[in-house]
Protein backbone atom coordinates (compact mmCIF):
# COMPACT_ATOMS: atom_id res chain seq x y z
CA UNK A 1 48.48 -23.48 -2.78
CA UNK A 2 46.83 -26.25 -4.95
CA UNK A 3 43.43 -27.03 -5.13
CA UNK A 4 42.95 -30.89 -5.69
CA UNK A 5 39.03 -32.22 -6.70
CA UNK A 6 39.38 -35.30 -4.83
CA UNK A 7 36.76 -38.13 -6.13
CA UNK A 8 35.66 -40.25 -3.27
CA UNK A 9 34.52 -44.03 -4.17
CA UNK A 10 32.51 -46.78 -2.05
CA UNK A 11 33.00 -50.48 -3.05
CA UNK A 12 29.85 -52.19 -3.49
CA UNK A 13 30.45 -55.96 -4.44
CA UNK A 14 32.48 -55.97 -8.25
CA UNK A 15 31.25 -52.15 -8.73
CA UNK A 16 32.99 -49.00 -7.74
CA UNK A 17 30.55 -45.83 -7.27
CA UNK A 18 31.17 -42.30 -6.96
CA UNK A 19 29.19 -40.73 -4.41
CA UNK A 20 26.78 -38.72 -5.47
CA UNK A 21 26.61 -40.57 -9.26
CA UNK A 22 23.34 -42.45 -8.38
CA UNK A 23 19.79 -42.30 -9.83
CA UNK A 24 16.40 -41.85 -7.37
CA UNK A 25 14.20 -43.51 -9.82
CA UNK A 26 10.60 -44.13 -8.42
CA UNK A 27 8.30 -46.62 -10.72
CA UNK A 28 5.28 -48.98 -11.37
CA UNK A 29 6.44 -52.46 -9.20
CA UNK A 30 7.57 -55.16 -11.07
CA UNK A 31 7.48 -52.40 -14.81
CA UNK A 32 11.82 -52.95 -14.40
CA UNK A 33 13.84 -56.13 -15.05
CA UNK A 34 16.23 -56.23 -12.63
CA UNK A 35 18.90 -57.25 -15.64
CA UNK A 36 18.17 -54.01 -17.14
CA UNK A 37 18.93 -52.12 -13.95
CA UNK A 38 22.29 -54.74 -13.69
CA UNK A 39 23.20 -53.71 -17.69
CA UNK A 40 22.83 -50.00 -16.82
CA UNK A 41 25.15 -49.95 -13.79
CA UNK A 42 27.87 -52.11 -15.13
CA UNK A 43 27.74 -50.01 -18.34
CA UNK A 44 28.04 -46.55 -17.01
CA UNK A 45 28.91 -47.10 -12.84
CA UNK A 46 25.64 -45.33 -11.89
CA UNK A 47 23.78 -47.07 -9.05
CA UNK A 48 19.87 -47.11 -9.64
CA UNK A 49 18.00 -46.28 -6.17
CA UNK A 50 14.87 -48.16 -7.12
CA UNK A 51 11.32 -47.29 -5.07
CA UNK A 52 8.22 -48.97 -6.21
CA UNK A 53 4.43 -47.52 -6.05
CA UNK A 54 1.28 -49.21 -6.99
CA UNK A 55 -0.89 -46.37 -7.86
CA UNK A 56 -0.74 -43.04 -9.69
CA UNK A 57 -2.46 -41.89 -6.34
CA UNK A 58 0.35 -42.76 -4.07
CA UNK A 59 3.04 -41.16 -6.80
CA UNK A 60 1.87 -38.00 -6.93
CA UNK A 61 1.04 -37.58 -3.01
CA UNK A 62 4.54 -38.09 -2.72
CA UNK A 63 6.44 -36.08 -5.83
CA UNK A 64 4.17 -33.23 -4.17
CA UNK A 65 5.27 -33.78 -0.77
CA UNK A 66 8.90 -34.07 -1.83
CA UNK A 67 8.69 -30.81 -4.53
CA UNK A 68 9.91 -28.18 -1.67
CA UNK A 69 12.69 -30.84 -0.56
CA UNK A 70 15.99 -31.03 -1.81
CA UNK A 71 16.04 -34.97 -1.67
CA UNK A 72 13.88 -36.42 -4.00
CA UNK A 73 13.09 -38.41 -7.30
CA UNK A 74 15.37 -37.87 -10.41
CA UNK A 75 12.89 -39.94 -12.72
CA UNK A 76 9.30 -41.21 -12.53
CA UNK A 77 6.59 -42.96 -14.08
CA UNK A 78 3.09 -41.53 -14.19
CA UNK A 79 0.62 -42.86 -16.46
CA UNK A 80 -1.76 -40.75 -18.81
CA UNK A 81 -3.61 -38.17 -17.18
CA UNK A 82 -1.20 -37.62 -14.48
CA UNK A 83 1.67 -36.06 -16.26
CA UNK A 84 -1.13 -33.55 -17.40
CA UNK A 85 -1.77 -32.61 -13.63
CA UNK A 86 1.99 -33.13 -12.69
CA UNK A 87 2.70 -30.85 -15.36
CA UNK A 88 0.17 -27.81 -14.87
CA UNK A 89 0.76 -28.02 -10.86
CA UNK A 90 4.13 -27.36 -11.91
CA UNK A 91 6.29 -30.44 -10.75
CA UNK A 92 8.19 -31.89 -13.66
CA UNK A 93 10.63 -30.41 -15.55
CA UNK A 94 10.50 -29.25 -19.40
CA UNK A 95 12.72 -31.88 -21.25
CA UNK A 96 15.23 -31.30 -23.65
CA UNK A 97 14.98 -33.02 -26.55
CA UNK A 98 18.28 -32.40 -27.72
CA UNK A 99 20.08 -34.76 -25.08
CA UNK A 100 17.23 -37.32 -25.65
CA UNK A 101 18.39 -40.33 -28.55
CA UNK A 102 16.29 -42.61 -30.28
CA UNK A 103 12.48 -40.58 -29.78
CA UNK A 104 11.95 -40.88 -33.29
CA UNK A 105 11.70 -44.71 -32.70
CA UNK A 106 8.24 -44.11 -30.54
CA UNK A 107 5.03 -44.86 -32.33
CA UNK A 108 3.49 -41.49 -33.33
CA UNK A 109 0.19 -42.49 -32.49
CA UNK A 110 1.20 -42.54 -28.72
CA UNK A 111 3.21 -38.97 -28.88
CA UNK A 112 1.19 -35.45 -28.73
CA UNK A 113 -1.44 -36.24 -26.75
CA UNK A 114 -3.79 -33.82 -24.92
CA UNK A 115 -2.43 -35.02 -21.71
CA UNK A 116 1.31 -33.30 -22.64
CA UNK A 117 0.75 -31.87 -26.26
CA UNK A 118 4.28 -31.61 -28.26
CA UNK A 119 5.70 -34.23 -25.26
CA UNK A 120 7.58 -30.92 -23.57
CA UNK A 121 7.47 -33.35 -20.28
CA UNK A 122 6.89 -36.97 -20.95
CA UNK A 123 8.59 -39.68 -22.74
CA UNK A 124 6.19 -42.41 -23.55
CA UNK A 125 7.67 -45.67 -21.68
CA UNK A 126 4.66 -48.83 -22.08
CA UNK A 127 1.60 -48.69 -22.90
CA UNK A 128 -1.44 -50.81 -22.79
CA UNK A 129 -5.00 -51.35 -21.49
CA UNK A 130 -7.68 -52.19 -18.94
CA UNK A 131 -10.66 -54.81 -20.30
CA UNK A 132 -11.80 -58.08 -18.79
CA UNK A 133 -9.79 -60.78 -17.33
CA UNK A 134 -11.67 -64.05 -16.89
CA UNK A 135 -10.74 -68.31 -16.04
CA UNK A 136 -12.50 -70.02 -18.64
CA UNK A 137 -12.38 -73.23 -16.84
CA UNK A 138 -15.48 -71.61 -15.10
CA UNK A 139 -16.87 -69.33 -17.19
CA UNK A 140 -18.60 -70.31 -20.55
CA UNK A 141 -20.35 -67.46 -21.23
CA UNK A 142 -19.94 -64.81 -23.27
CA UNK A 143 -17.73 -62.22 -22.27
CA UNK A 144 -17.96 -58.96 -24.37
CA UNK A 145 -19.06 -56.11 -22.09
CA UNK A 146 -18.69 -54.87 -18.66
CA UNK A 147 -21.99 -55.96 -17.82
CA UNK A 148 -21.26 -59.35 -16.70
CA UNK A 149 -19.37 -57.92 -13.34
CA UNK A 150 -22.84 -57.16 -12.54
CA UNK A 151 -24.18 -60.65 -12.69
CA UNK A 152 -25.12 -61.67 -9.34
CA UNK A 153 -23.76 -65.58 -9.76
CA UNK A 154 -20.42 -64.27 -9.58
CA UNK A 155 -20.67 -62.82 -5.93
CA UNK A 156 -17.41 -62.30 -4.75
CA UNK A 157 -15.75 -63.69 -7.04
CA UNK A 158 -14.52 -60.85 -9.11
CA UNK A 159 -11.68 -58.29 -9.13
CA UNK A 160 -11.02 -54.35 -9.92
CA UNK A 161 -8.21 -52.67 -9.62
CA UNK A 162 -7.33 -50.32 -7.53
CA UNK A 163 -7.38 -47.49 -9.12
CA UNK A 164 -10.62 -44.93 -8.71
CA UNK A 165 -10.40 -43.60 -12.35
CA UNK A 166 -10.64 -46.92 -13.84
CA UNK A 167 -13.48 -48.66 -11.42
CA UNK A 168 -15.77 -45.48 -12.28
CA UNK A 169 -14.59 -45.66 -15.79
CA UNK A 170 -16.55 -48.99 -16.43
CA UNK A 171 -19.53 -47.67 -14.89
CA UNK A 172 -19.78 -44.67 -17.13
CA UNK A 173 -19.37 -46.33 -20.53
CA UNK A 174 -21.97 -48.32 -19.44
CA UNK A 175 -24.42 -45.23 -18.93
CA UNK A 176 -23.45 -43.96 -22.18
CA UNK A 177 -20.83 -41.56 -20.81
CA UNK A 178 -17.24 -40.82 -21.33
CA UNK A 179 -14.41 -42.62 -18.43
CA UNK A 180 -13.45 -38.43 -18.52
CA UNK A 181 -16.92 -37.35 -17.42
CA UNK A 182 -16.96 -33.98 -15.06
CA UNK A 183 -20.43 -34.03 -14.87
CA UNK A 184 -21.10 -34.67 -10.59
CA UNK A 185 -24.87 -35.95 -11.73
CA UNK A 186 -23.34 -38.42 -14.13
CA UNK A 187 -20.22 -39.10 -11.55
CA UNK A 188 -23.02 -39.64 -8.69
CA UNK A 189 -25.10 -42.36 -11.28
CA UNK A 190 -22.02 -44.35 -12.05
CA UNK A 191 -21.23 -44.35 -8.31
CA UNK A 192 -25.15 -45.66 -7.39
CA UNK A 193 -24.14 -48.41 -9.89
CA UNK A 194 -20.95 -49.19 -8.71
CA UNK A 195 -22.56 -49.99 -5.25
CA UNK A 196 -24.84 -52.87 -6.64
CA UNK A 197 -21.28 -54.29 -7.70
CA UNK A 198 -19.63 -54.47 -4.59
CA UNK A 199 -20.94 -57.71 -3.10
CA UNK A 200 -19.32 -59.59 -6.26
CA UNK A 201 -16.00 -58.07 -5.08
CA UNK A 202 -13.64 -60.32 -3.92
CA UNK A 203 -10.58 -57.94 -4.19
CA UNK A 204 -9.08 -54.67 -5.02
CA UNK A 205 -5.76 -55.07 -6.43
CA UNK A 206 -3.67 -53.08 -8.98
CA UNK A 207 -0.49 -55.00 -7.44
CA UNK A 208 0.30 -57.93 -9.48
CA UNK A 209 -3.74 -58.50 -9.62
CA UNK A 210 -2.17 -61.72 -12.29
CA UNK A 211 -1.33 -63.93 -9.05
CA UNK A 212 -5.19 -63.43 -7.85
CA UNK A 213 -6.25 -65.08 -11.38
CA UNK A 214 -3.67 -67.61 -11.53
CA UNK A 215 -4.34 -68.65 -8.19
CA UNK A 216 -8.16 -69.01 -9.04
CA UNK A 217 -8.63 -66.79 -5.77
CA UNK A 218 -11.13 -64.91 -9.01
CA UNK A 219 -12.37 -65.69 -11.83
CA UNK A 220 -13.84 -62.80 -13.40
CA UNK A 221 -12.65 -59.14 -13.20
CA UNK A 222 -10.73 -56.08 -14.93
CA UNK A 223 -7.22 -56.44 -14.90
CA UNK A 224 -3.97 -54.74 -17.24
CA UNK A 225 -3.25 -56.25 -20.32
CA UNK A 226 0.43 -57.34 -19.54
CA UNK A 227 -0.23 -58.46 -16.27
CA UNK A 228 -3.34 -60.51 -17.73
CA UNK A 229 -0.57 -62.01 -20.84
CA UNK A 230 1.22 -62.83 -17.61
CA UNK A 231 -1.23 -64.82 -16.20
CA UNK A 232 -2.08 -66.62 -19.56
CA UNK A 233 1.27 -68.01 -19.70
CA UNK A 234 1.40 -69.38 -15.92
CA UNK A 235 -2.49 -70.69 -16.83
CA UNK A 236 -3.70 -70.94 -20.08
CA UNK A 237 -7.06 -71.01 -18.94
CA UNK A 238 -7.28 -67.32 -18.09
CA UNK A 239 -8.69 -64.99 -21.25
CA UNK A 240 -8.61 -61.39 -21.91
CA UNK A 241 -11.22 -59.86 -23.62
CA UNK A 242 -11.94 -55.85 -24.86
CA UNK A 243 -15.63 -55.15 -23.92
CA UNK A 244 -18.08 -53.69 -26.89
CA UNK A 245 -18.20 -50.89 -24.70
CA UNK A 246 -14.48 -50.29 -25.17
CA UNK A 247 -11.62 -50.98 -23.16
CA UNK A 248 -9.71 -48.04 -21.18
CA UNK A 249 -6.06 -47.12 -22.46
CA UNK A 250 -2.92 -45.50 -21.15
CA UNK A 251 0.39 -44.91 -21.57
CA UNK A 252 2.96 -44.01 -19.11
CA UNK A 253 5.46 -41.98 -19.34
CA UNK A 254 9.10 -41.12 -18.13
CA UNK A 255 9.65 -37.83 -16.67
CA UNK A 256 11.98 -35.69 -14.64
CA UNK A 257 10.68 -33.93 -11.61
CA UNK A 258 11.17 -30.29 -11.27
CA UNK A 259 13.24 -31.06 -8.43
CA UNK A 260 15.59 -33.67 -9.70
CA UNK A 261 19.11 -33.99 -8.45
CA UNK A 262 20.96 -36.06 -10.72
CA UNK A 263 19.68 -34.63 -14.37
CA UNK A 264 22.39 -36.03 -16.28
CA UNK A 265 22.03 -39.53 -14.98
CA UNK A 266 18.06 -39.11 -15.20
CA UNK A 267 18.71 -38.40 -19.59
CA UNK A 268 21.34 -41.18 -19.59
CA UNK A 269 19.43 -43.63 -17.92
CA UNK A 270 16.32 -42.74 -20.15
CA UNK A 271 18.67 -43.05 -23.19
CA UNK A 272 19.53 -46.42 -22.25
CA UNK A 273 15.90 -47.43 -22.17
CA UNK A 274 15.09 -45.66 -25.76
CA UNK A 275 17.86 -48.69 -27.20
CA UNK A 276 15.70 -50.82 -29.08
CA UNK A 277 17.46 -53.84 -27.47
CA UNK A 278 16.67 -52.49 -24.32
CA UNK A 279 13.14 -51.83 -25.10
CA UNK A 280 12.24 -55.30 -26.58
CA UNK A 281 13.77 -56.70 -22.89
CA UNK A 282 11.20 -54.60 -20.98
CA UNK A 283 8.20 -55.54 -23.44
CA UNK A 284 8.85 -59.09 -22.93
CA UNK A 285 9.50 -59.37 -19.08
CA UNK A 286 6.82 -57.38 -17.82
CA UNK A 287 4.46 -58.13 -20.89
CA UNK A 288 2.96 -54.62 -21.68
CA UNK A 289 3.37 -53.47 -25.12
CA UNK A 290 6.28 -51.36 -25.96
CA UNK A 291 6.26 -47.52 -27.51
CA UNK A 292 9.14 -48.59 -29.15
CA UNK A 293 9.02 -48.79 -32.79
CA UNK A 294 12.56 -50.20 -33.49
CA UNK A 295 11.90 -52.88 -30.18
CA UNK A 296 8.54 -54.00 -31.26
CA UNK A 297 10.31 -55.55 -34.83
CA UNK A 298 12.87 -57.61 -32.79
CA UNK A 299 10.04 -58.94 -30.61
CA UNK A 300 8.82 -62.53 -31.72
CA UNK A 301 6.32 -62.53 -34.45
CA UNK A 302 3.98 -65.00 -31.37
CA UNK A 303 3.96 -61.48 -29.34
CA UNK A 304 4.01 -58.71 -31.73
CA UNK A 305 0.19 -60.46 -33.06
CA UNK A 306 -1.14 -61.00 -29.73
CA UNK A 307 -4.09 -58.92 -29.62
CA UNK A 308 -3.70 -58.88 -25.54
CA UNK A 309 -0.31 -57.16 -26.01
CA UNK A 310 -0.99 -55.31 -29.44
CA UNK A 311 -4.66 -54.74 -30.17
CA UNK A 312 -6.02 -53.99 -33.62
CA UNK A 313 -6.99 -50.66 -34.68
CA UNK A 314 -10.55 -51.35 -34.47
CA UNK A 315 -9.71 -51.90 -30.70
CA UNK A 316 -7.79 -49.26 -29.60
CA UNK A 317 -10.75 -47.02 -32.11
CA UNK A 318 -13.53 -48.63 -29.53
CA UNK A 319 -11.04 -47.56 -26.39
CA UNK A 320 -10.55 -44.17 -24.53
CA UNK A 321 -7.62 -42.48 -23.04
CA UNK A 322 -7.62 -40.92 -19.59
CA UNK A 323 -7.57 -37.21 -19.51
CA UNK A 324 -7.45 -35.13 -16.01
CA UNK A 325 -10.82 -34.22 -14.67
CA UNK A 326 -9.24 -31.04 -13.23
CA UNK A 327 -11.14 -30.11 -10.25
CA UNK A 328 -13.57 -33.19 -10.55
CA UNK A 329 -11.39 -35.26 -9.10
CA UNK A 330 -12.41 -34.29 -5.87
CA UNK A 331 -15.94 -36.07 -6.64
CA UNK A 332 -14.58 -38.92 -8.26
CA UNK A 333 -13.04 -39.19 -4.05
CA UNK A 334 -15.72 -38.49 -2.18
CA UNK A 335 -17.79 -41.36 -3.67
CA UNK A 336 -14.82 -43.91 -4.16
CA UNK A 337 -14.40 -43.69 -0.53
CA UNK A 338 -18.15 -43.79 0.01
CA UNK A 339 -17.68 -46.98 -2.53
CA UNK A 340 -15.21 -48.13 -0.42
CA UNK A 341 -16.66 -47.83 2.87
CA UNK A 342 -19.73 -49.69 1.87
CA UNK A 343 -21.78 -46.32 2.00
């Protein structure tokens, strides 16, 4: 008797899919044109399952609570530190480089670093920074250091993200520490200043925090680079500044959980963002700097020397990349929900 493999298809508008040739991909919100994830599925039939997150926080909960499972995510994208703790708690995979094209377009001075040394996991996606976000329309001061979040004029009026690392970060460099500190003493100081900064509050947002500053619901703040370039564009009167104290940077990262179900389509879909072409679409629709190397020379010359996008080297010298606190992060929560709380 003959065995027949019988391929089994579902019509979804002018596409044709086979089951089971999908991709679970799980990323920042509004960090993937929705032409790119069009180009990809007309070029290769793959359908692109697309779940958003807004915090590195609410990724890993849930790649944890989903490693045992045998539904999951077949691509993600943490930032900095957290493929360092993804890594050592054992949920990504080990890449292999040989089915990977185009790596030796990413800048070198964003590969090898201490949070995944030799990239064995992570494949640097965009990168960028956190610094101060202001409306110039109201504020004609000088802006050049974390230190005017503290100014009592601008009760809430401000914003901070949403995002524990980088709210205790500022606090710290303004003590004289490192954003990485382990140090519960030091962790405990930055979180006694942090509470003298919580009546200028208006708003914690790390989702599209650019519609709070075009909107003028604040004028003064922290916010990401590309979603502060954003911003400039919809209102020219918003600025974005790198503070003396240094601004805080990170890259993030594709990577395949250890638990993935479609590997093949996870490499082939990463391939297809390596393209230069590709690349240079990202960089320019979500407005974070690309890793690409190739990309960033077809960008305009207007966005490839903006210092919002692409800082100088002085910059990024001043700035500091996450690392993972290892077990400190368990103080780092017990006062950001004490900051939080209004204890």
């Amino acid at each position: 008797m003959k065995k027949y493999l019988i391929l089994v298809c579902v019509f979804l508008g002018n596409n044709f899919y086979a089951l089971g040739n999908e991709l679970n991909l799980y990323i920042w919100s509004e960090y993937l044109p929705e032409s790119i994830i069009e180009k990809f599925t007309e070029e290769t039939g793959i359908k692109i399952n697309l779940s958003t997150y807004d915090s590195n926080e609410s990724l890993y909960t849930k790649i944890k609570l989903l490693h045992n499972s045998k539904s999951g995510y077949d691509l993600v994208v943490p930032s900095t530190y957290f493929v360092s703790k993804m890594r050592t708690e054992g949920l990504l995979m080990e890449l292999d480089r040989s089915k990977i094209d185009n790596f030796k377009d990413i800048n070198e001075n964003l590969i090898d670093q201490s949070f995944d040394p030799k990239n064995k996991y992570s494949i640097p996606y965009l990168w960028g920074s956190t610094a101060l976000c202001y409306n110039d329309k109201y504020i004609k001061e000088n802006v050049d250091s974390f230190n005017i979040l503290f100014d009592p004029k601008y009760a809430h009026k401000i914003l901070l993200t949403d995002d524990l690392r980088e709210v205790f970060h500022i606090a710290l460099k303004l003590l004289g520490y490192s954003g990485n500190d382990t140090n519960e003493e030091h962790i405990e100081q930055a979180y006694e200043k942090l509470k003298t900064l919580i009546p200028n509050v208006k708003i914690f947002n790390s989702f599209s925090p650019k519609l709070n500053y075009i909107n003028e619901e604040v004028i003064l703040g922290v916010n990401h680079n590309g979603e502060a370039y954003l911003a400039s564009l919809e209102n020219p009167d918003i600025k974005y500044v790198y503070p003396r104290e240094g601004s805080i940077l990170w890259v993030d990262s594709l990577v395949i959980p250890s638990n993935v179900k479609n590997i093949e389509n996870a490499y082939r879909f990463i391939n297809f963002l390596l393209r230069p072409e590709i690349a240079k679409e990202i960089s320019e629709t979500t407005g974070f700097a690309t890793t690409n190397k190739a990309a960033m020379l077809l960008l305009p010359k207007e966005i490839q020397n903006n210092p919002t996008i692409y800082p100088s080297k002085e910059i990024l010298d001043q700035g500091e990349f996450q690392n993972d606190v290892g077990e400190a992060i368990v103080i780092y929560e017990k006062y950001w929900e004490m900051l939080k709380l209004g204890q």
